[in-house]
PDB file of N, CA and C in Angstrom:
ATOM      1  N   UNK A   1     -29.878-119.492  66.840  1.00  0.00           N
ATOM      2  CA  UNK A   1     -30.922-118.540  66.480  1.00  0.00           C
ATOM      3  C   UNK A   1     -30.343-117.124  66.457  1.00  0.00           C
ATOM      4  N   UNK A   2     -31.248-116.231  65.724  1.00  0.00           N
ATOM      5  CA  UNK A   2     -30.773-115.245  65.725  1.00  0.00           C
ATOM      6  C   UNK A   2     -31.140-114.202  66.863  1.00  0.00           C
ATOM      7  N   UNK A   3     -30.367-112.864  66.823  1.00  0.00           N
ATOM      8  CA  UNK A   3     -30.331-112.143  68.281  1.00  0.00           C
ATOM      9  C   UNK A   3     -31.447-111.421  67.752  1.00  0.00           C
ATOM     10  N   UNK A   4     -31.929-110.589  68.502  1.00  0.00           N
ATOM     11  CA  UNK A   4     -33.235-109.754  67.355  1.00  0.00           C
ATOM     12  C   UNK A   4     -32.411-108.198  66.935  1.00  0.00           C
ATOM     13  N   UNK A   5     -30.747-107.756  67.111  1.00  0.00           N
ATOM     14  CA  UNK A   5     -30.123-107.037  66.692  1.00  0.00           C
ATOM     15  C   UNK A   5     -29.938-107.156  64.960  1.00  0.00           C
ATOM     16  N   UNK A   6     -29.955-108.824  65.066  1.00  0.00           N
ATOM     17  CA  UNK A   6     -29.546-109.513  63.127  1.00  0.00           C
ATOM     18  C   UNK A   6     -31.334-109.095  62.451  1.00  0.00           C
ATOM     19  N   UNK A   7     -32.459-109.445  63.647  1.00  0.00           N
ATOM     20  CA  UNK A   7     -33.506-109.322  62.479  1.00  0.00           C
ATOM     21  C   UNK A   7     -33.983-107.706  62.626  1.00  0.00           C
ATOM     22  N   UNK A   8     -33.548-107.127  63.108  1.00  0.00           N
ATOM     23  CA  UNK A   8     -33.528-105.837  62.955  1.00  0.00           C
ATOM     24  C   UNK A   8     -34.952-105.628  63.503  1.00  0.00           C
ATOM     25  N   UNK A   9     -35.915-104.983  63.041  1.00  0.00           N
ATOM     26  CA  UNK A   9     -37.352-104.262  63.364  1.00  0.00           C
ATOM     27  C   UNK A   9     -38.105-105.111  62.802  1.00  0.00           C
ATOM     28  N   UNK A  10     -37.863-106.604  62.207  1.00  0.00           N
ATOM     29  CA  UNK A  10     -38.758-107.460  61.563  1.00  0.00           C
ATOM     30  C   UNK A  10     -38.781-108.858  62.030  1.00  0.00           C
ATOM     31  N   UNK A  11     -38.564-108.999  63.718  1.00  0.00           N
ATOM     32  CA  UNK A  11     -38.764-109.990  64.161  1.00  0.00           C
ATOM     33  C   UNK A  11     -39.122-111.218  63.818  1.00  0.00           C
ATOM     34  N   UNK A  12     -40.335-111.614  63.316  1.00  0.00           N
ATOM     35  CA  UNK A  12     -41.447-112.243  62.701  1.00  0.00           C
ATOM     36  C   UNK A  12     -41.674-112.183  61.599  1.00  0.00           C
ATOM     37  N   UNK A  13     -40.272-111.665  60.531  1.00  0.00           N
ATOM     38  CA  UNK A  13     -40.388-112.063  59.417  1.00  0.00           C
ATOM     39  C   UNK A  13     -40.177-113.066  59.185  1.00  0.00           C
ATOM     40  N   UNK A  14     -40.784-113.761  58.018  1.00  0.00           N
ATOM     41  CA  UNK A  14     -40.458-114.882  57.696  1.00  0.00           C
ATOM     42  C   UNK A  14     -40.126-115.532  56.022  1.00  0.00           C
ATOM     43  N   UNK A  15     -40.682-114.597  55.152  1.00  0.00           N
ATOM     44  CA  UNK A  15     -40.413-115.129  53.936  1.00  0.00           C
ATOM     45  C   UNK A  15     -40.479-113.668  52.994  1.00  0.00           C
ATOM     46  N   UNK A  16     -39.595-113.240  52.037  1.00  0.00           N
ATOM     47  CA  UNK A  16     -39.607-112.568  51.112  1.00  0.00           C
ATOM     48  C   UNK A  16     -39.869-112.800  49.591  1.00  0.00           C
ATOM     49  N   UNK A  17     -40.356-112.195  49.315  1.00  0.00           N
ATOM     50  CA  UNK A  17     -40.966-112.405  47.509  1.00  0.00           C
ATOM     51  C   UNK A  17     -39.917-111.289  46.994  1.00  0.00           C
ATOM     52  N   UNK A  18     -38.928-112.275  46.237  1.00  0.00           N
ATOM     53  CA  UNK A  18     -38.024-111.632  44.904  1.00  0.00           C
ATOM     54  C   UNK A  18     -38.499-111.662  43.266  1.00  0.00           C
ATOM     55  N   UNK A  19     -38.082-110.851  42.837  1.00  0.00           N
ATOM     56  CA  UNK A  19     -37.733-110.979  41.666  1.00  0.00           C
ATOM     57  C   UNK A  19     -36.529-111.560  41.212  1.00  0.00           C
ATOM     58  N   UNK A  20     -36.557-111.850  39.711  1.00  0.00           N
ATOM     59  CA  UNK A  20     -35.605-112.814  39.361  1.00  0.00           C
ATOM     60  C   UNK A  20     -34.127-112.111  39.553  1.00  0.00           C
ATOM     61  N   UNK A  21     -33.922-110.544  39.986  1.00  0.00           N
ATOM     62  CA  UNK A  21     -33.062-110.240  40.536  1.00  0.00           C
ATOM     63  C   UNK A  21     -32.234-110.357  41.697  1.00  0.00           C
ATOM     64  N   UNK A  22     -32.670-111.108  42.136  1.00  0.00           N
ATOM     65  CA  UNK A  22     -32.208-111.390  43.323  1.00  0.00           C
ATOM     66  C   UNK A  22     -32.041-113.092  43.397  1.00  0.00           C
ATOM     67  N   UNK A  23     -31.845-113.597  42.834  1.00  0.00           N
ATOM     68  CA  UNK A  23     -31.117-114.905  43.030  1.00  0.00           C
ATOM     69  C   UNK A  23     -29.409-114.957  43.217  1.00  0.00           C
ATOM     70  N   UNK A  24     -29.310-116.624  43.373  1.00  0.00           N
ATOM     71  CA  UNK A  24     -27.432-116.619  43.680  1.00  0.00           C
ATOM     72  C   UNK A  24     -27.582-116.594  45.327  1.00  0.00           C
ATOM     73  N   UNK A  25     -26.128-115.804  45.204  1.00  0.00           N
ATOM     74  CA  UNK A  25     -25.772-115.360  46.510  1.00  0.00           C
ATOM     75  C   UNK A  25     -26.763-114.712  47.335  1.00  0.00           C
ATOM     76  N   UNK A  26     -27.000-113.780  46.938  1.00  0.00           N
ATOM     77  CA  UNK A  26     -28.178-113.208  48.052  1.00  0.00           C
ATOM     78  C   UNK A  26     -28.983-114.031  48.703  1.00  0.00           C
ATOM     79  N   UNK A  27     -29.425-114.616  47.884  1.00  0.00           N
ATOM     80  CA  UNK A  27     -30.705-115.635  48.416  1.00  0.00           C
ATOM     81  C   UNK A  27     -30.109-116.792  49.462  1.00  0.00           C
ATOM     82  N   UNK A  28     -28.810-116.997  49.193  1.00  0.00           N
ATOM     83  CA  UNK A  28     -27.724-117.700  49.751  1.00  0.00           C
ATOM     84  C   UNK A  28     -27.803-116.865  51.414  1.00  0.00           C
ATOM     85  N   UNK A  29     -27.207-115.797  50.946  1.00  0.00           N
ATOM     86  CA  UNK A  29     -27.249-114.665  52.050  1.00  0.00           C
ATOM     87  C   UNK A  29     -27.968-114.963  53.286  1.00  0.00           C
ATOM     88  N   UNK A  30     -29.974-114.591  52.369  1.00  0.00           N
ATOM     89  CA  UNK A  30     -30.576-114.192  53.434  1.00  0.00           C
ATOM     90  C   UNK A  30     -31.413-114.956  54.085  1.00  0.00           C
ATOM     91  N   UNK A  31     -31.098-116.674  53.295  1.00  0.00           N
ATOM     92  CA  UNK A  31     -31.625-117.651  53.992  1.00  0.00           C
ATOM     93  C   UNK A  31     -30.183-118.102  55.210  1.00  0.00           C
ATOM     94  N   UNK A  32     -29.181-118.014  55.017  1.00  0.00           N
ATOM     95  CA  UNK A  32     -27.970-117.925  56.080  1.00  0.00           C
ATOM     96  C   UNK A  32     -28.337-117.313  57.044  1.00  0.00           C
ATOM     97  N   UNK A  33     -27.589-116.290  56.994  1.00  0.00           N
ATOM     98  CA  UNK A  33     -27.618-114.788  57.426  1.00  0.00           C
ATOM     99  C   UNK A  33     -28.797-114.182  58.681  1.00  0.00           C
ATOM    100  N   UNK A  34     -30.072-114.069  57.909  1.00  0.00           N
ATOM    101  CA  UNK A  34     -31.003-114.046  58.614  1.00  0.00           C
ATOM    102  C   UNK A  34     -32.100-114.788  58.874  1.00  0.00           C
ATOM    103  N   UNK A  35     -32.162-116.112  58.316  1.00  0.00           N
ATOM    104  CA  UNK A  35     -32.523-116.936  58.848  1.00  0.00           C
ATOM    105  C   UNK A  35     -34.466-116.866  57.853  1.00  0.00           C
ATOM    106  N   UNK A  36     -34.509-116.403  56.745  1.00  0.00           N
ATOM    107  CA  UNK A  36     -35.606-115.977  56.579  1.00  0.00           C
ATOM    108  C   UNK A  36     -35.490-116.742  54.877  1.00  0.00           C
ATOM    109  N   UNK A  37     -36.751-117.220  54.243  1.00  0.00           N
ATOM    110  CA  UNK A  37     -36.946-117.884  53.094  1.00  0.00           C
ATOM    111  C   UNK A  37     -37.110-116.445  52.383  1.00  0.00           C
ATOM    112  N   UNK A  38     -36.286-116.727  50.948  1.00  0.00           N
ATOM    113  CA  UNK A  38     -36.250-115.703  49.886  1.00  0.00           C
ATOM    114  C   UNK A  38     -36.931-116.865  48.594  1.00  0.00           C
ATOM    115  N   UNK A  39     -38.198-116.552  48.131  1.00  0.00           N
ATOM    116  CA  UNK A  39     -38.535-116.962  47.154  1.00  0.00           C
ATOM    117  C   UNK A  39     -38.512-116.098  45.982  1.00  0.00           C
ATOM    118  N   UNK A  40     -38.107-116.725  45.097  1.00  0.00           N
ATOM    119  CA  UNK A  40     -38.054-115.550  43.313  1.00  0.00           C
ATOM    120  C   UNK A  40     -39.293-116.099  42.888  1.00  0.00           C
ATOM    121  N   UNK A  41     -39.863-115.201  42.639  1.00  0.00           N
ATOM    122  CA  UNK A  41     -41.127-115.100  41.472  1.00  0.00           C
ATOM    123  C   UNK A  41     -40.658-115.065  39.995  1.00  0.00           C
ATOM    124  N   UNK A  42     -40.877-116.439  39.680  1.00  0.00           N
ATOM    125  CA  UNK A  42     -41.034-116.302  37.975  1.00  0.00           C
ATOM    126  C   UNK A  42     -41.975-116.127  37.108  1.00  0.00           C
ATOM    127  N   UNK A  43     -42.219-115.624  36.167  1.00  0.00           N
ATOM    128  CA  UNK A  43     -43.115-115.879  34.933  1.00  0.00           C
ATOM    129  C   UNK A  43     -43.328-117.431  34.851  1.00  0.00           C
ATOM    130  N   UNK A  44     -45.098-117.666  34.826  1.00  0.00           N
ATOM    131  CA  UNK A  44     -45.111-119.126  34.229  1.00  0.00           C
ATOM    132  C   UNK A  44     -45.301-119.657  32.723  1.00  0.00           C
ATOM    133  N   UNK A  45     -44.963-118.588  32.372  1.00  0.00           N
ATOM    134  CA  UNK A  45     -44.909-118.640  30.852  1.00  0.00           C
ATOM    135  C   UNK A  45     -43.218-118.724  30.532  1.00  0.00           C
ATOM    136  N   UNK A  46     -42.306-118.337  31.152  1.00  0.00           N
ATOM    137  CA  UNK A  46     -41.408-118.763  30.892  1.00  0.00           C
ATOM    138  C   UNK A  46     -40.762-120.164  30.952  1.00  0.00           C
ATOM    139  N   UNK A  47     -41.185-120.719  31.702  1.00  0.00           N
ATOM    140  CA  UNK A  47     -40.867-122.309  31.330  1.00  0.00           C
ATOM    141  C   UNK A  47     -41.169-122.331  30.485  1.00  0.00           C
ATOM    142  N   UNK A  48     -42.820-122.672  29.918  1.00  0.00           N
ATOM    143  CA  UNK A  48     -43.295-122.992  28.474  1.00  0.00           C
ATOM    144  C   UNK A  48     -42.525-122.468  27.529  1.00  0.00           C
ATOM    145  N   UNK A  49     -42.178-121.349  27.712  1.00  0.00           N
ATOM    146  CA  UNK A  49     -41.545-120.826  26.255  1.00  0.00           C
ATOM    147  C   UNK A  49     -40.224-121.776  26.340  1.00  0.00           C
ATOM    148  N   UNK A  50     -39.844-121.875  27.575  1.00  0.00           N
ATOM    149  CA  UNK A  50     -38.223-122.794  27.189  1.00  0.00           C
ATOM    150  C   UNK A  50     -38.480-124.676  26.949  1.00  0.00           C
ATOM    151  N   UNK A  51     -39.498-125.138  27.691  1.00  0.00           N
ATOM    152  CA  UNK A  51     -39.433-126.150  27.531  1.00  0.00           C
ATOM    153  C   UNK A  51     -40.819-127.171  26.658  1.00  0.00           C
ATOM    154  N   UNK A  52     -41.923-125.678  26.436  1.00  0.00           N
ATOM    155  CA  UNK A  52     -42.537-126.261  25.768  1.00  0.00           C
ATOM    156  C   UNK A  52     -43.604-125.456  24.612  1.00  0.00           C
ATOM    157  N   UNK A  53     -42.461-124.459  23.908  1.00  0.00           N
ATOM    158  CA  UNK A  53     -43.155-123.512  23.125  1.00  0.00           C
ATOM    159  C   UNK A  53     -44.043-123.345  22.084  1.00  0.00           C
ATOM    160  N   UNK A  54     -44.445-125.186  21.980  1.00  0.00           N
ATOM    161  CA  UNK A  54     -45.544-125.300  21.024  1.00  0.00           C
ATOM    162  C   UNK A  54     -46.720-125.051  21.352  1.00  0.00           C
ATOM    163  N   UNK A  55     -46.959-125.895  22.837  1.00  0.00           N
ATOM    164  CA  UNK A  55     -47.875-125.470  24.061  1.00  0.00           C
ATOM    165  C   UNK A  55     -48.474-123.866  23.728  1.00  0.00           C
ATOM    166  N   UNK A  56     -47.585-122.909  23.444  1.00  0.00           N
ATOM    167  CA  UNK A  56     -47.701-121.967  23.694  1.00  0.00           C
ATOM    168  C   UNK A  56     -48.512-121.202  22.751  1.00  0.00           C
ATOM    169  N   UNK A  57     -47.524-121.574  21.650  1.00  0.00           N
ATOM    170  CA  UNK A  57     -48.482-121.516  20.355  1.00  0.00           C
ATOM    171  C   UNK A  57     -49.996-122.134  20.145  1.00  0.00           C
ATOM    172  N   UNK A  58     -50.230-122.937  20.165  1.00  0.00           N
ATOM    173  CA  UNK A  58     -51.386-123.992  20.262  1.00  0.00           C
ATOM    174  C   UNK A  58     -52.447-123.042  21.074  1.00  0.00           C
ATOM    175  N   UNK A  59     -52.279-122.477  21.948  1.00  0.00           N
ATOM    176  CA  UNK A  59     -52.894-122.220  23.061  1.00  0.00           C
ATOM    177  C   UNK A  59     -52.950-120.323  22.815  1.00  0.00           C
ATOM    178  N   UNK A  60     -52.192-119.794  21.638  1.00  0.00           N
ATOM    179  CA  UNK A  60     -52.894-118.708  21.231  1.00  0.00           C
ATOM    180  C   UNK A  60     -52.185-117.812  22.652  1.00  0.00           C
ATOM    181  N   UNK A  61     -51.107-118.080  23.012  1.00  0.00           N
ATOM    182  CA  UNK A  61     -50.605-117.543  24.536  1.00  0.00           C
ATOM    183  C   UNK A  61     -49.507-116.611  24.021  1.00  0.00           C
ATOM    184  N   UNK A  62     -49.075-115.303  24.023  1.00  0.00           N
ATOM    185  CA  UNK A  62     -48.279-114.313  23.413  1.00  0.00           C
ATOM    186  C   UNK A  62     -47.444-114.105  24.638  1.00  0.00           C
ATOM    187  N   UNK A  63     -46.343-114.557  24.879  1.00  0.00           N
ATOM    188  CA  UNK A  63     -45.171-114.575  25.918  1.00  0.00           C
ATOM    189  C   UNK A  63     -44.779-113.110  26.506  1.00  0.00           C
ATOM    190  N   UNK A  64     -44.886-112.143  25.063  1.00  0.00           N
ATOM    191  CA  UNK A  64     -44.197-110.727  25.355  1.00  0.00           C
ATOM    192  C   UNK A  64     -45.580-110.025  25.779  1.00  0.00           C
ATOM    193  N   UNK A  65     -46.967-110.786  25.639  1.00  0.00           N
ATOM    194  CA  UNK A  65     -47.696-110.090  26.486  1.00  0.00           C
ATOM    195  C   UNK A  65     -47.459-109.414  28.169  1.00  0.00           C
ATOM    196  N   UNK A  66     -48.511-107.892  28.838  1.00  0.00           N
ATOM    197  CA  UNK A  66     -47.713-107.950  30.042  1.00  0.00           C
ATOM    198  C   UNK A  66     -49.056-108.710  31.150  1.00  0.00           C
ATOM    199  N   UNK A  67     -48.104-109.410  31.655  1.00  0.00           N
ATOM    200  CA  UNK A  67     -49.275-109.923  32.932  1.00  0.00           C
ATOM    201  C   UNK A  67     -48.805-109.565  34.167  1.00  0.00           C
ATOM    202  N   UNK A  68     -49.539-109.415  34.772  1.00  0.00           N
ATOM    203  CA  UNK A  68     -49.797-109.195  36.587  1.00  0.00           C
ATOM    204  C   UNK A  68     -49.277-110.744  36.918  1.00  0.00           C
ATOM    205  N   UNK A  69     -47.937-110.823  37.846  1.00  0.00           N
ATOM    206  CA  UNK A  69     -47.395-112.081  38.115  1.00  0.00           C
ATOM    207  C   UNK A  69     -47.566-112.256  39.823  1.00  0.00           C
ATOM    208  N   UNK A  70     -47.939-113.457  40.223  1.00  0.00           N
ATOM    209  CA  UNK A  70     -48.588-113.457  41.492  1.00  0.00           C
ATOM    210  C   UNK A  70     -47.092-112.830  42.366  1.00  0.00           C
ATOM    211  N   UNK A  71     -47.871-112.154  43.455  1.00  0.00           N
ATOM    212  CA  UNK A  71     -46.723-111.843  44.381  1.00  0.00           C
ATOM    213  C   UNK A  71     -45.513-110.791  44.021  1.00  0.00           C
ATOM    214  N   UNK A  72     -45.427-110.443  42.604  1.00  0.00           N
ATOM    215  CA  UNK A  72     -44.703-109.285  42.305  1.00  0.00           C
ATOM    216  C   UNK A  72     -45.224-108.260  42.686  1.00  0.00           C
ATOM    217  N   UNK A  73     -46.373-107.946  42.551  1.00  0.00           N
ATOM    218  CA  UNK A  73     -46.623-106.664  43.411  1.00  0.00           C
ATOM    219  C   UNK A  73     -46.425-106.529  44.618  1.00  0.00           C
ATOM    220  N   UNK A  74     -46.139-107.503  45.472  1.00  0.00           N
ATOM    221  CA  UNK A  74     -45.652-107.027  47.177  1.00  0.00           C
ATOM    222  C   UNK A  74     -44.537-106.956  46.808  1.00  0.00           C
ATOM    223  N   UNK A  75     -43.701-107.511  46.053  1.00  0.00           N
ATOM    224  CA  UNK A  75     -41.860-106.804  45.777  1.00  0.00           C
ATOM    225  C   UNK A  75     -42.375-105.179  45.574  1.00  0.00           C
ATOM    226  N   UNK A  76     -42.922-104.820  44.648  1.00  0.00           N
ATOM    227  CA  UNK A  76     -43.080-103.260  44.187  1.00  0.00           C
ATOM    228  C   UNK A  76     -43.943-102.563  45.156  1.00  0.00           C
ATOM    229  N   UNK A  77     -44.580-103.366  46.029  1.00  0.00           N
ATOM    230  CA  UNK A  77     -44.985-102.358  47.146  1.00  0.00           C
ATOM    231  C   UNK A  77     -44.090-102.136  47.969  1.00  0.00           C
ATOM    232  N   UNK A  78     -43.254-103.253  48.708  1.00  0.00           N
ATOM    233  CA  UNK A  78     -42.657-102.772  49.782  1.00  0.00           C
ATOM    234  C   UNK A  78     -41.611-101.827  48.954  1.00  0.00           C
ATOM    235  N   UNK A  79     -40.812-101.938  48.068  1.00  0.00           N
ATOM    236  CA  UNK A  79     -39.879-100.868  47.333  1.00  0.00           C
ATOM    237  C   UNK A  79     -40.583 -99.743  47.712  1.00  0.00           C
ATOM    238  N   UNK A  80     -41.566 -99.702  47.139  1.00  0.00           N
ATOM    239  CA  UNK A  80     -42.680 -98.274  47.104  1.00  0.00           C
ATOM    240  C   UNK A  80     -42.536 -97.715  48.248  1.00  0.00           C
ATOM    241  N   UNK A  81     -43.062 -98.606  49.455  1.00  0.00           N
ATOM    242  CA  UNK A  81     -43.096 -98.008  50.877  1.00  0.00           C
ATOM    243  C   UNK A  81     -41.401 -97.897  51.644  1.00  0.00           C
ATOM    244  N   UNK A  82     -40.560 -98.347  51.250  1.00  0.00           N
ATOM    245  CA  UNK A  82     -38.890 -98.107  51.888  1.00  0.00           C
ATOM    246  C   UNK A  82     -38.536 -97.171  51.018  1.00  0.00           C
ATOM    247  N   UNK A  83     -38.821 -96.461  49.679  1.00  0.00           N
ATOM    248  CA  UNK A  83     -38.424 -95.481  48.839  1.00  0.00           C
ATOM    249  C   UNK A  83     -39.404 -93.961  49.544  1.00  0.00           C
TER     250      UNK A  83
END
């Protein structure tokens, strides 16, 4: 386990919401490292567009539309609040 020097001032953290920037290594990192789940938030329209873009069509669904994606806004809040 970790010392509470590694989790720094966030004891009782337990899971982070990424963006698709943060995959790979990092995520490697900070499920190692500190012992804490890093989930990436994707678009769910991006599957469809890769694996089923007729779906998409059919359904009158515009990909480059912008949507509110669950859980991206706590990535852009906490930025907000550490900036």
């Amino acid at each position: 386990m970790l010392s509470e020097a590694v989790k720094g001032p966030f004891p009782t953290l337990q899971k982070i919401w990424a963006d698709q920037g943060y995959t790979g290594e990092f995520k490697r990192w900070v499920s190692h490292e500190l012992n804490v789940d890093l989930e990436v938030v994707y678009p769910w329209w991006r599957q469809l567009k890769r694996y089923a873009p007729d779906l998409l069509e059919a359904q009158g669904i515009d990909p480059n539309a912008f949507r509110v994606l669950p859980r991206r806004w706590v990535v852009e809040h906490s930025f907000a609040w550490m900036g």
